[in-house]
C-alpha atoms as a PDB file:
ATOM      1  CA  UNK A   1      -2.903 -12.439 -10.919  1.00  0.00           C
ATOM      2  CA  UNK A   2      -5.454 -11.075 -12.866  1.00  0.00           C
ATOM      3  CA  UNK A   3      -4.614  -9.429 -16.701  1.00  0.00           C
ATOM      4  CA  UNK A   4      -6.031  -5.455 -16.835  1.00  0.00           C
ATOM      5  CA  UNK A   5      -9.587  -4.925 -17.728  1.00  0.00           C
ATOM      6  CA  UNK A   6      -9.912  -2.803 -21.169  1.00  0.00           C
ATOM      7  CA  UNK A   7      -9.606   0.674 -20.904  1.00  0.00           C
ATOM      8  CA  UNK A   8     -11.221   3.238 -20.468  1.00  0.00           C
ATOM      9  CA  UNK A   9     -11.131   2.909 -16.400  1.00  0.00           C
ATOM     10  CA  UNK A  10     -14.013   4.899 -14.483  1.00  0.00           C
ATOM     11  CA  UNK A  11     -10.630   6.898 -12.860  1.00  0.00           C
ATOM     12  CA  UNK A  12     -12.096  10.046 -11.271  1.00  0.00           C
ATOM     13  CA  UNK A  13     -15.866   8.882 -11.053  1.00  0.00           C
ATOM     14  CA  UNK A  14     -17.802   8.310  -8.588  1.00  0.00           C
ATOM     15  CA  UNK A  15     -19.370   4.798  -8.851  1.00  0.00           C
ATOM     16  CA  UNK A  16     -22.216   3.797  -6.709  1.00  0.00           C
ATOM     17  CA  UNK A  17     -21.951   0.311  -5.593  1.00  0.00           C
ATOM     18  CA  UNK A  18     -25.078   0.036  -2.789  1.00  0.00           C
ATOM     19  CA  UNK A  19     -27.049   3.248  -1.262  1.00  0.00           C
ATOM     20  CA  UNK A  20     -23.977   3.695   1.172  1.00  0.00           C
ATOM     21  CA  UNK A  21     -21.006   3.169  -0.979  1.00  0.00           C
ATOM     22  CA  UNK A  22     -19.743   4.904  -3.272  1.00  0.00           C
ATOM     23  CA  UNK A  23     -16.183   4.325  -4.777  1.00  0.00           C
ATOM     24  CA  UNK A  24     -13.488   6.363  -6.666  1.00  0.00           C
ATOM     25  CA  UNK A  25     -10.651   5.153  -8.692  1.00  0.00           C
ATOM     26  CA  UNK A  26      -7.314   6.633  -8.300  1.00  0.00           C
ATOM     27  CA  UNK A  27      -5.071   7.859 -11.357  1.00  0.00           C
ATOM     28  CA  UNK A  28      -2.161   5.341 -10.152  1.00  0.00           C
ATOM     29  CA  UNK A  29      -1.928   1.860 -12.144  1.00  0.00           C
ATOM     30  CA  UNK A  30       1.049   0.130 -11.889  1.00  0.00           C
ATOM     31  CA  UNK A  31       2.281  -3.340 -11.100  1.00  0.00           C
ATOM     32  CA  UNK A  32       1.248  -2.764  -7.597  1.00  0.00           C
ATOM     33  CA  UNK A  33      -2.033  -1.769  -7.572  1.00  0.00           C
ATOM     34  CA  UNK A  34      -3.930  -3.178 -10.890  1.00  0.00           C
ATOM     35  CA  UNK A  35      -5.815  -0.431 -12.225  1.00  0.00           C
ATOM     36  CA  UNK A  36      -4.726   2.146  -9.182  1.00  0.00           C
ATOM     37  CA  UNK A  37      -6.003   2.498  -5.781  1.00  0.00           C
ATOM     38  CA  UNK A  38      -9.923   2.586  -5.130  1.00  0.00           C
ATOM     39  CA  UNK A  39     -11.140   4.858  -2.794  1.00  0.00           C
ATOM     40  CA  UNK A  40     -14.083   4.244  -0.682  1.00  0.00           C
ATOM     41  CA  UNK A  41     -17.032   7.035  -0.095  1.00  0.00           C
ATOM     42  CA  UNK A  42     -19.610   5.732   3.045  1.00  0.00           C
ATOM     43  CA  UNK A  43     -23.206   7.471   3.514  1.00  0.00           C
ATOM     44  CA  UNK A  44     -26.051   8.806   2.217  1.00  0.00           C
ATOM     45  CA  UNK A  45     -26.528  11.419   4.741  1.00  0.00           C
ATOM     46  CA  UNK A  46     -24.964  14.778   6.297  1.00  0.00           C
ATOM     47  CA  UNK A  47     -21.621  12.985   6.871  1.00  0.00           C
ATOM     48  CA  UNK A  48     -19.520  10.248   5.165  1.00  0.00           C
ATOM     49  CA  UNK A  49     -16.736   8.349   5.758  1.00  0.00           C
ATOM     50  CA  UNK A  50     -13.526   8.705   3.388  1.00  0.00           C
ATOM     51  CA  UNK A  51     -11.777   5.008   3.198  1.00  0.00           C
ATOM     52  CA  UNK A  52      -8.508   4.599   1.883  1.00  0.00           C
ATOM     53  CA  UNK A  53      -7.952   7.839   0.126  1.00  0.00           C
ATOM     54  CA  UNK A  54      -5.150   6.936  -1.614  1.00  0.00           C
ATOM     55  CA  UNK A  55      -2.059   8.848  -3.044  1.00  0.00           C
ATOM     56  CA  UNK A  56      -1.209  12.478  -2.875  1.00  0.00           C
ATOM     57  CA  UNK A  57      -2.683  13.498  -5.998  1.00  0.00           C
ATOM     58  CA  UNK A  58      -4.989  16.907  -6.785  1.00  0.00           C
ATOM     59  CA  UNK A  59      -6.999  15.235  -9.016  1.00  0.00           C
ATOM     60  CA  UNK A  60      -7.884  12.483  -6.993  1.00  0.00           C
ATOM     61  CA  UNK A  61      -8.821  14.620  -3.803  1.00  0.00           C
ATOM     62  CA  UNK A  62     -10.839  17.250  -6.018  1.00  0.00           C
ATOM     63  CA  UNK A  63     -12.673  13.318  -7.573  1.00  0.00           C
ATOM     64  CA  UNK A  64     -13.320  12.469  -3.420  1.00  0.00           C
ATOM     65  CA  UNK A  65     -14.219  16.268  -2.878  1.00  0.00           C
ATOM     66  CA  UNK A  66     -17.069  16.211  -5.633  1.00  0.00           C
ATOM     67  CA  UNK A  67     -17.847  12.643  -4.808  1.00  0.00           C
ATOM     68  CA  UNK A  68     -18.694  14.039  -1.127  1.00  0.00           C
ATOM     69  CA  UNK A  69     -20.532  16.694  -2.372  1.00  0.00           C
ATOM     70  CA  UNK A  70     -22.006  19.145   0.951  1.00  0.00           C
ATOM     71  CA  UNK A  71     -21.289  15.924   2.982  1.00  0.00           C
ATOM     72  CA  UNK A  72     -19.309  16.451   6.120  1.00  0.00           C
ATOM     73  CA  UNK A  73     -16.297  13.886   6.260  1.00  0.00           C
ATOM     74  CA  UNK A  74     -16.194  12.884   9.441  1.00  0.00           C
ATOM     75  CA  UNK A  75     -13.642  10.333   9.406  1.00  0.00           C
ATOM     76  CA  UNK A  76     -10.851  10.178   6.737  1.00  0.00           C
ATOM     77  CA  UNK A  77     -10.206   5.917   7.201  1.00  0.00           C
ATOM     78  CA  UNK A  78      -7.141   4.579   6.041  1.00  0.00           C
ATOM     79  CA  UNK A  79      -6.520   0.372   6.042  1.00  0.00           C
ATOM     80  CA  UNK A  80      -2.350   0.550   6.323  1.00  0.00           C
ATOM     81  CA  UNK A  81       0.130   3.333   5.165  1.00  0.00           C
ATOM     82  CA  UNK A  82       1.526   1.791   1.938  1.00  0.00           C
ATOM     83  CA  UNK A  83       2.044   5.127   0.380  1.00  0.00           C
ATOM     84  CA  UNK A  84      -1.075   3.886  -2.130  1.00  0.00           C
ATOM     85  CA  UNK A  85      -3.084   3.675   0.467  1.00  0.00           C
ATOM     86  CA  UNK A  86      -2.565   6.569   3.060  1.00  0.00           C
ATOM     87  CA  UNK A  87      -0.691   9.816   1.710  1.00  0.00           C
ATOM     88  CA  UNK A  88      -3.349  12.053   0.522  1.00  0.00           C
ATOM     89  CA  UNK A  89      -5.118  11.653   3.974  1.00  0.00           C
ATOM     90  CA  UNK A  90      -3.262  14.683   5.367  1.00  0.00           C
ATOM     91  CA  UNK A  91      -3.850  16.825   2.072  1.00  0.00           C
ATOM     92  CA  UNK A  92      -7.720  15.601   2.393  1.00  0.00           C
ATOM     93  CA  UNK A  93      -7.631  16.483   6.386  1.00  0.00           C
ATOM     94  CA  UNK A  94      -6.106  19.978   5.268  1.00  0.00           C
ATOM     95  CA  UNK A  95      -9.181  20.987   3.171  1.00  0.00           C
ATOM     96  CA  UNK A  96     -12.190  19.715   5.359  1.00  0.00           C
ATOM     97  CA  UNK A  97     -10.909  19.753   8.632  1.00  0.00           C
ATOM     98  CA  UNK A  98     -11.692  16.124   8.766  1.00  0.00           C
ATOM     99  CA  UNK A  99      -9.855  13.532  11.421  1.00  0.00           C
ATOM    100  CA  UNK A 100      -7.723  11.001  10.092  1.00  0.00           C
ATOM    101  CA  UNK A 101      -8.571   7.556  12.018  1.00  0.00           C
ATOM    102  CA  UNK A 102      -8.055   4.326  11.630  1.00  0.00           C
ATOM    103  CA  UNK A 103      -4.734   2.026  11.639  1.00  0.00           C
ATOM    104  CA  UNK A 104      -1.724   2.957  13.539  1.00  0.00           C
ATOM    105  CA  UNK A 105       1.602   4.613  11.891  1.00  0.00           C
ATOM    106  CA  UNK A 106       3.997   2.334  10.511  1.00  0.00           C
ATOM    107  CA  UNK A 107       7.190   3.602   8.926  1.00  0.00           C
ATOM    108  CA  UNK A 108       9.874   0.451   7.619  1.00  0.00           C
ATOM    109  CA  UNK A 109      13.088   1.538   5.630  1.00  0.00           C
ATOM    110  CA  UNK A 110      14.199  -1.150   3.397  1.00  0.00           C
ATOM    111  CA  UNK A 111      16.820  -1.468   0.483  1.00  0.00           C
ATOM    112  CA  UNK A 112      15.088  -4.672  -0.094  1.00  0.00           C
ATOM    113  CA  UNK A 113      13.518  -4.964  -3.592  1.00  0.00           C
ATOM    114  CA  UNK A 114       9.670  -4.445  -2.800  1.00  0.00           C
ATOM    115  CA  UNK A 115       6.372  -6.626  -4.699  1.00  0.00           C
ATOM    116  CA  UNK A 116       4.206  -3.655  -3.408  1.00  0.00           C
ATOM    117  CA  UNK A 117       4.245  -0.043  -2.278  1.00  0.00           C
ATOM    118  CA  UNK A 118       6.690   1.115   0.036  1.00  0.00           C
ATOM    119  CA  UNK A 119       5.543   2.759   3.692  1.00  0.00           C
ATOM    120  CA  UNK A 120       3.963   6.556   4.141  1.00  0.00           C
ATOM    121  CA  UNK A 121       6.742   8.516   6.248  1.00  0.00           C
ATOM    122  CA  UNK A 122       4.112  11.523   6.503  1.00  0.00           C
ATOM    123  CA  UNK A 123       0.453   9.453   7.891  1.00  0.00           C
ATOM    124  CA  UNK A 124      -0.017  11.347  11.237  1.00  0.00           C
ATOM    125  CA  UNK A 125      -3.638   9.627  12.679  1.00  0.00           C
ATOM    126  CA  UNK A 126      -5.560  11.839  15.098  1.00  0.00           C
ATOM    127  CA  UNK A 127      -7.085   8.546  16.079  1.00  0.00           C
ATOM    128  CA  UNK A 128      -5.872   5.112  16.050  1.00  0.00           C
ATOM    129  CA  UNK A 129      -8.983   2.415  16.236  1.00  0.00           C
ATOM    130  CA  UNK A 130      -8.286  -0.892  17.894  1.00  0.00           C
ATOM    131  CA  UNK A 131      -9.928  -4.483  16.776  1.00  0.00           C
ATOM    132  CA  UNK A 132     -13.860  -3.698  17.509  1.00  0.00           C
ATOM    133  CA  UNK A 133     -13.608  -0.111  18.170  1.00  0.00           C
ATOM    134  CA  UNK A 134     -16.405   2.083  15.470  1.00  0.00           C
ATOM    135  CA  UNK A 135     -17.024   5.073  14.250  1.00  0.00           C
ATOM    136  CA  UNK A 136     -20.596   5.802  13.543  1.00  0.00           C
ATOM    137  CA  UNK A 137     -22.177   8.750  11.062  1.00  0.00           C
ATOM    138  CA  UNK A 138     -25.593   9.106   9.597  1.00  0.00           C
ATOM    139  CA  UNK A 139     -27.067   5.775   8.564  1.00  0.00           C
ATOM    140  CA  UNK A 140     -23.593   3.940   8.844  1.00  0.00           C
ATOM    141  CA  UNK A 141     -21.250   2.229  11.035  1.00  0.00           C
ATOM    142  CA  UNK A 142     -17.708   0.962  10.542  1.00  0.00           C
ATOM    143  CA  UNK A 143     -16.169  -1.664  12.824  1.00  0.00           C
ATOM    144  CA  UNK A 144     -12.776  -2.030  12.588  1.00  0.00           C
ATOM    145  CA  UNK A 145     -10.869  -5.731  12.214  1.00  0.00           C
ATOM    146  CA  UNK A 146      -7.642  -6.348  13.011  1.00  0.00           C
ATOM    147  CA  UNK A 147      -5.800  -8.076  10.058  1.00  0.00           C
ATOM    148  CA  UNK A 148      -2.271  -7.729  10.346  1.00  0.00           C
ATOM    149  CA  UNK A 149      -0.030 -10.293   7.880  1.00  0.00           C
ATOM    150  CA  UNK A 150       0.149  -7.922   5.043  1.00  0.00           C
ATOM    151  CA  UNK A 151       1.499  -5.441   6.919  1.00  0.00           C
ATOM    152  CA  UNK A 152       1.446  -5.171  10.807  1.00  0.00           C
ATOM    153  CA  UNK A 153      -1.178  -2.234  11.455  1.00  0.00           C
ATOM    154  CA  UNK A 154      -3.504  -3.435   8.362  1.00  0.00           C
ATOM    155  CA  UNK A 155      -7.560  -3.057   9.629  1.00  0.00           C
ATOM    156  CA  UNK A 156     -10.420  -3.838   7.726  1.00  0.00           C
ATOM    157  CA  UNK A 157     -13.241  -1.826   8.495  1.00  0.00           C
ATOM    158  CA  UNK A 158     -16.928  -3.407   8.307  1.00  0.00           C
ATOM    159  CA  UNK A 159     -19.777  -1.404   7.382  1.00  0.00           C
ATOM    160  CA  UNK A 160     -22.688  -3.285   9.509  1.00  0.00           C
ATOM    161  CA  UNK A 161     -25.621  -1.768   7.569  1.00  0.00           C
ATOM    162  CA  UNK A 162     -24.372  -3.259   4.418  1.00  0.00           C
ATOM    163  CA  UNK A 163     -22.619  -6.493   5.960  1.00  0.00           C
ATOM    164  CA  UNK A 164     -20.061  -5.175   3.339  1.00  0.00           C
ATOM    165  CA  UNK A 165     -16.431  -5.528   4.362  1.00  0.00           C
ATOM    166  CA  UNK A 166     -13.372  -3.103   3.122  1.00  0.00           C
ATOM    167  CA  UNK A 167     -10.705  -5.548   2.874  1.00  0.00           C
ATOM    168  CA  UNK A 168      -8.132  -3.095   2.042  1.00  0.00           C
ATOM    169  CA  UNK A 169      -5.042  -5.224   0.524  1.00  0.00           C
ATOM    170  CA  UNK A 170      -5.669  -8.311   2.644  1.00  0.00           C
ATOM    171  CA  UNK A 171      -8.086  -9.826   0.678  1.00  0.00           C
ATOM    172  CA  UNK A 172      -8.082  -8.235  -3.203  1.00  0.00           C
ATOM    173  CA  UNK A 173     -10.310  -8.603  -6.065  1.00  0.00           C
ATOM    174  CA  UNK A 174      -7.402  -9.146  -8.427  1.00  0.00           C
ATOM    175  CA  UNK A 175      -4.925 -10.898  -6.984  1.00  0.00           C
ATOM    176  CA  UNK A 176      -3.758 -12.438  -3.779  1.00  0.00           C
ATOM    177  CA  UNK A 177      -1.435 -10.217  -1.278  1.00  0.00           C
ATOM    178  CA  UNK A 178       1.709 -10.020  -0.746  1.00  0.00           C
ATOM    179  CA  UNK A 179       3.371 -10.575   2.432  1.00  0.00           C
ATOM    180  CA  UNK A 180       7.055  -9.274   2.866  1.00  0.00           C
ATOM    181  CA  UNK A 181       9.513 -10.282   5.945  1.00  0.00           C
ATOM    182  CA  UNK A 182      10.260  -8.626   8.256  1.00  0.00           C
ATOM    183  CA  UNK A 183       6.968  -6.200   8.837  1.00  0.00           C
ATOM    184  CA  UNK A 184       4.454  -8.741   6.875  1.00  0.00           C
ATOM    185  CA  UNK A 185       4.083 -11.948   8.972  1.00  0.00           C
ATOM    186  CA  UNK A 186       3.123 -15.161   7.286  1.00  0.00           C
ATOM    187  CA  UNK A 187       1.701 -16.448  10.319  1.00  0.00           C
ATOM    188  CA  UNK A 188      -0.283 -13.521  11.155  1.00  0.00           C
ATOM    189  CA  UNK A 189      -1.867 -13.392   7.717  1.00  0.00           C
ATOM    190  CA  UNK A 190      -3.072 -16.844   7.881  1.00  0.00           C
ATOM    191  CA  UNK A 191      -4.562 -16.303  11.602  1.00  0.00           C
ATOM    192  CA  UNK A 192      -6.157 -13.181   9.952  1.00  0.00           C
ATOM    193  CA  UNK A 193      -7.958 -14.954   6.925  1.00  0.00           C
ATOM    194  CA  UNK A 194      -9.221 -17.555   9.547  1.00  0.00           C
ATOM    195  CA  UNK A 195     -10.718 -14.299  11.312  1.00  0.00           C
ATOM    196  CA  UNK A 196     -12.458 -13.458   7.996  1.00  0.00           C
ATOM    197  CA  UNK A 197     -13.835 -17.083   7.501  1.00  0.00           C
ATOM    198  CA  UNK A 198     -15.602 -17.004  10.873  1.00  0.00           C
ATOM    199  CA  UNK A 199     -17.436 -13.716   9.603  1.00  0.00           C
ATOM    200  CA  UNK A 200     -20.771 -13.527   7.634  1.00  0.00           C
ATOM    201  CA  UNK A 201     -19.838 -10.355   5.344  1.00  0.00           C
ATOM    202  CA  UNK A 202     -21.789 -10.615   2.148  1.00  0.00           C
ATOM    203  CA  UNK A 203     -19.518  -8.842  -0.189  1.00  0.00           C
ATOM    204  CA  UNK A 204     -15.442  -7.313   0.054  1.00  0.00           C
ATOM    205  CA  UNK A 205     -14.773  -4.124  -0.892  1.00  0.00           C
ATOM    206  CA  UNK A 206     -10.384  -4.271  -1.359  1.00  0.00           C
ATOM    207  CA  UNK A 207      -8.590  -1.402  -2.453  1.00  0.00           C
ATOM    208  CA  UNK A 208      -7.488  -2.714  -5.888  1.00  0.00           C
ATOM    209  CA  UNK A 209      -9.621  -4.886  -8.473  1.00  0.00           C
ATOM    210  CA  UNK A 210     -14.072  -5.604  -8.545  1.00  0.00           C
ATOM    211  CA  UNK A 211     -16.027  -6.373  -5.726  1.00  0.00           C
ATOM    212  CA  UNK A 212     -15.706  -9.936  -3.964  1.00  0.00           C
ATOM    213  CA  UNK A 213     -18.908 -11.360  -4.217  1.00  0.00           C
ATOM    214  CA  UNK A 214     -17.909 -14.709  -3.262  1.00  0.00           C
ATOM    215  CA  UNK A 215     -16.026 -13.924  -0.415  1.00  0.00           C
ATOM    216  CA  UNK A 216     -16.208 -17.111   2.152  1.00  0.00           C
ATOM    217  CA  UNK A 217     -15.291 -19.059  -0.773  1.00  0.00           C
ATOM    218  CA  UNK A 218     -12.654 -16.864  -2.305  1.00  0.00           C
ATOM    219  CA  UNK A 219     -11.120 -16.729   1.180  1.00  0.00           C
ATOM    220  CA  UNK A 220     -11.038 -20.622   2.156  1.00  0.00           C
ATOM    221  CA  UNK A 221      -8.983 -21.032  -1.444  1.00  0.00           C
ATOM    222  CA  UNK A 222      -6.391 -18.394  -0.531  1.00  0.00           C
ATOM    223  CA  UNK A 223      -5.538 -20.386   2.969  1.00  0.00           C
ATOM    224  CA  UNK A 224      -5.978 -23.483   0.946  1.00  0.00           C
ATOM    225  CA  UNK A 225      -3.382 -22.330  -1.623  1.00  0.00           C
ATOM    226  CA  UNK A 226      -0.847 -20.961   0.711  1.00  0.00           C
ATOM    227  CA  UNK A 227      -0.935 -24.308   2.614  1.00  0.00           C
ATOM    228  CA  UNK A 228       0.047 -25.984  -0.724  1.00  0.00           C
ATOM    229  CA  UNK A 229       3.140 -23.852  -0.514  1.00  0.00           C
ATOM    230  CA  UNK A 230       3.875 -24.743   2.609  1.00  0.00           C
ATOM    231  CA  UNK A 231       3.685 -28.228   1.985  1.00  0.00           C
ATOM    232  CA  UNK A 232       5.758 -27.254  -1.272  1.00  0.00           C
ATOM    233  CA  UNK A 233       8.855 -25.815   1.064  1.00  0.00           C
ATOM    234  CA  UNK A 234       8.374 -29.090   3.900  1.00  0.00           C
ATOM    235  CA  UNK A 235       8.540 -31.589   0.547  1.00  0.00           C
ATOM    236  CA  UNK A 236      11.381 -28.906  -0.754  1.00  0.00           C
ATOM    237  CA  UNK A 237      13.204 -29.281   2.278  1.00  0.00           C
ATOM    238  CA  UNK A 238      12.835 -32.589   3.308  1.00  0.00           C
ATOM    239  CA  UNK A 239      14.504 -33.719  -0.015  1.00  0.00           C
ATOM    240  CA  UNK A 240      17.636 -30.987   0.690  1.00  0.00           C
ATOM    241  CA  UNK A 241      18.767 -28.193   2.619  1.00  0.00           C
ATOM    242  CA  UNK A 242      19.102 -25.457   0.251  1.00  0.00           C
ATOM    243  CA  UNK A 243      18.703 -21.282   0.179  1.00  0.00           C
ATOM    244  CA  UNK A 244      15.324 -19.387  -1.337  1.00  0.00           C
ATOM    245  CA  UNK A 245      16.392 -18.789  -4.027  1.00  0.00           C
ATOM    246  CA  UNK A 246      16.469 -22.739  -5.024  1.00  0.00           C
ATOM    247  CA  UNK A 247      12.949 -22.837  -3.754  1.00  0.00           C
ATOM    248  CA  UNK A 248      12.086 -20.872  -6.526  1.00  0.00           C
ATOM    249  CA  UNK A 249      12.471 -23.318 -10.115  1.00  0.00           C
ATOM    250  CA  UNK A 250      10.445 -25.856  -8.263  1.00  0.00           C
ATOM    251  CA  UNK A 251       7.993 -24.040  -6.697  1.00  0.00           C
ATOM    252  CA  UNK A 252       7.175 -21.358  -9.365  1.00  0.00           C
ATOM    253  CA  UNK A 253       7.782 -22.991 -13.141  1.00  0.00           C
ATOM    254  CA  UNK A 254       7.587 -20.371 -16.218  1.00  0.00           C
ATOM    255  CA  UNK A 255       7.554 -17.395 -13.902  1.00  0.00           C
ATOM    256  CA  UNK A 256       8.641 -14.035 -15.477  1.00  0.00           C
ATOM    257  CA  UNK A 257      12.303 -13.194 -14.071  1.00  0.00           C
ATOM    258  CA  UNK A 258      10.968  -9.627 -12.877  1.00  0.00           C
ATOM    259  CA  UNK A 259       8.670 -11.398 -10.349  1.00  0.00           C
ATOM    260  CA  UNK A 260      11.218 -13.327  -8.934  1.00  0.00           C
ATOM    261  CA  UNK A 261      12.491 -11.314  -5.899  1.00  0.00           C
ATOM    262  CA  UNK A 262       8.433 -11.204  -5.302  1.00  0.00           C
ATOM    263  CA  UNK A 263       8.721 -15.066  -5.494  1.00  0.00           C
ATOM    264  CA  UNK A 264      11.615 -15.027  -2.677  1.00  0.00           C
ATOM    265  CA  UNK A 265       9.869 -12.781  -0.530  1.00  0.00           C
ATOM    266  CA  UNK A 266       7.124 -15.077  -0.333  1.00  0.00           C
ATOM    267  CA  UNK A 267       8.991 -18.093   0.037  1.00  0.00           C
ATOM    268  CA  UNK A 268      10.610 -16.314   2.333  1.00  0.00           C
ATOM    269  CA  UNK A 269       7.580 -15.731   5.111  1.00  0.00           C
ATOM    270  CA  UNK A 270       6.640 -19.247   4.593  1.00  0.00           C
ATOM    271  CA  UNK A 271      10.107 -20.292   5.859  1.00  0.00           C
ATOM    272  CA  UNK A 272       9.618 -17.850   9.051  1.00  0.00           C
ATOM    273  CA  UNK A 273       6.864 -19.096   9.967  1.00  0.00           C
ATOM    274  CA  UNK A 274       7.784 -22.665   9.955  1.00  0.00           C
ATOM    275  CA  UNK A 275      11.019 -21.496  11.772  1.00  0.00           C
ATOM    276  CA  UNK A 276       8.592 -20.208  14.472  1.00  0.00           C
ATOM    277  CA  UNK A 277       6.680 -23.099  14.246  1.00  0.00           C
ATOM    278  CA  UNK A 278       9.982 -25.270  15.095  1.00  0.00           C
ATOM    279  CA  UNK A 279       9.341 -27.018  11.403  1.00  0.00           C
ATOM    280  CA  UNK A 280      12.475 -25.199  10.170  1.00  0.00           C
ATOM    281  CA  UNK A 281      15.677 -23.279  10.754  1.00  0.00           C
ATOM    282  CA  UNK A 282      18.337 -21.497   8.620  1.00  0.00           C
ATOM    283  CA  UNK A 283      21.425 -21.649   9.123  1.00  0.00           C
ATOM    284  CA  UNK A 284      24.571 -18.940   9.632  1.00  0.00           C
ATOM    285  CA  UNK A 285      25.013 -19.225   5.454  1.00  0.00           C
ATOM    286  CA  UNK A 286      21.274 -18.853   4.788  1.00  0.00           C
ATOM    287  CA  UNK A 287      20.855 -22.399   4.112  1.00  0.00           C
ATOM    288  CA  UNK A 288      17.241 -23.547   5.482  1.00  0.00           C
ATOM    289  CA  UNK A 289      16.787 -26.960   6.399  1.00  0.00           C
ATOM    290  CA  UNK A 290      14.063 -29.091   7.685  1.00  0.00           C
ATOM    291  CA  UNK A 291      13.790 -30.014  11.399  1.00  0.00           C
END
């Protein structure tokens, strides 16, 4: 996990990262999302796409408003509907008239202690895209990819002119995602970074942290890394049954005591899988064991 870059952050500002991209920082840091969430402008022309527009907040959607300029929005994108991501979609919708499209609804309730953002109860899409489907403006086209592990209805969206790729929180620029139980699916995740490694993108664009410049090779060491925990948990298990949380001293040494439920999580969707895989199983106590 990446340490904060020194203040002052551009929050507000538009920031122009190619001829078709422009990007806006929302006012939202926290442990979540780095330095807050950044939200995507795409075009040049009479219309633009809105990616990601992040959380209900005034300031932010007057900061997209000015950023658009006398653009038409003609799509209001959103990657999932952590409420970082998604909320201010509707406001955004409300004063332009613009569609909301992209990934599907997805409301989970959960007690459970959370290592990111919890889901957007009010995202209402006029138009869900499936894995290949576009939408197409002035100068630009954005392809949507299926990449659910994160969370299940998480899309990247491809912008073909640029061979730029808005990774959303799949793949960030300061850290590595986060994938929960039940909704987030270890097995999915790694099936969807595989996706990304058979694509030539040139550069990421995620929602939180600088632009992935790198990304074939910044890709191949996340799967690479969450293999070595896999092998951790088989080596873990193969020397006892035990629960997660005696996963965690061996797996994670030093780690701050407020990222441990984070830690569990993880360990947790690791185990899943493997129980899908038949490499595992847990019993009626919660013990896991290897099989």
């Amino acid at each position: 996990m990446a340490g904060l870059p020194e203040k002052p952050w551009p929050t507000g500002t538009a920031e122009q990262l190619d001829p078709l991209i422009r990007r806006v920082l929302a006012p939202n840091p926290s442990p979540y999302t780095y330095t807050g969430t950044q939200t995507y402008v795409v075009g040049a022309g009479s219309d633009v796409a809105v990616i990601d527009p992040g959380p209900d907040n005034t300031d932010h959607c007057d900061a997209i408003l000015e950023t658009v300029g006398d653009a038409r929005i003609a799509a209001i994108m959103c990657t999932h509907t952590h409420r970082d991501h998604s909320p201010l979609a509707a406001p955004l919708a409300a004063r332009t008239n613009a569609p909301i499209v992209g990934c599907a609804p997805l409301v989970l309730n959960s007690d459970r202690p959370r290592a990111d953002e919890a889901f957007d109860t009010s995202y209402a899409p006029d138009r869900v895209l499936e894995d290949g489907e576009q939408m197409r403006g002035e100068g630009w086209t954005l392809t949507a990819i299926a990449t659910p592990g994160h969370t299940s209805n998480h899309l990247c969206f491809a912008l073909e002119q640029s061979k730029a790729l808005f990774t959303g929180d799949h793949v960030m620029g300061w850290s590595t995602s986060v994938v929960i139980p039940p909704d987030g699916d270890m097995g999915d995740y790694m099936k969807s970074l595989e996706k990304l490694m058979a694509r030539d993108d040139s550069v990421y664009h995620s929602a939180h942290g600088a632009a992935i410049t790198n990304p074939k090779q910044l890709v191949r060491g996340m799967i690479g890394h969450r293999r070595q925990r896999e092998n951790q948990i088989l080596r873990l298990l193969g020397e006892n049954s035990r629960p997660i949380a005696d996963f965690i001293p061996h797996m994670y040494k030093g780690l701050d005591e407020r990222l441990i439920p984070a830690a569990e999580m993880s360990v947790e969707a690791h185990l899943i899988d493997l129980e899908k895989r038949g490499m595992a199983a847990c019993s009626a106590d919660q013990i896991w064991q290897v099989i």
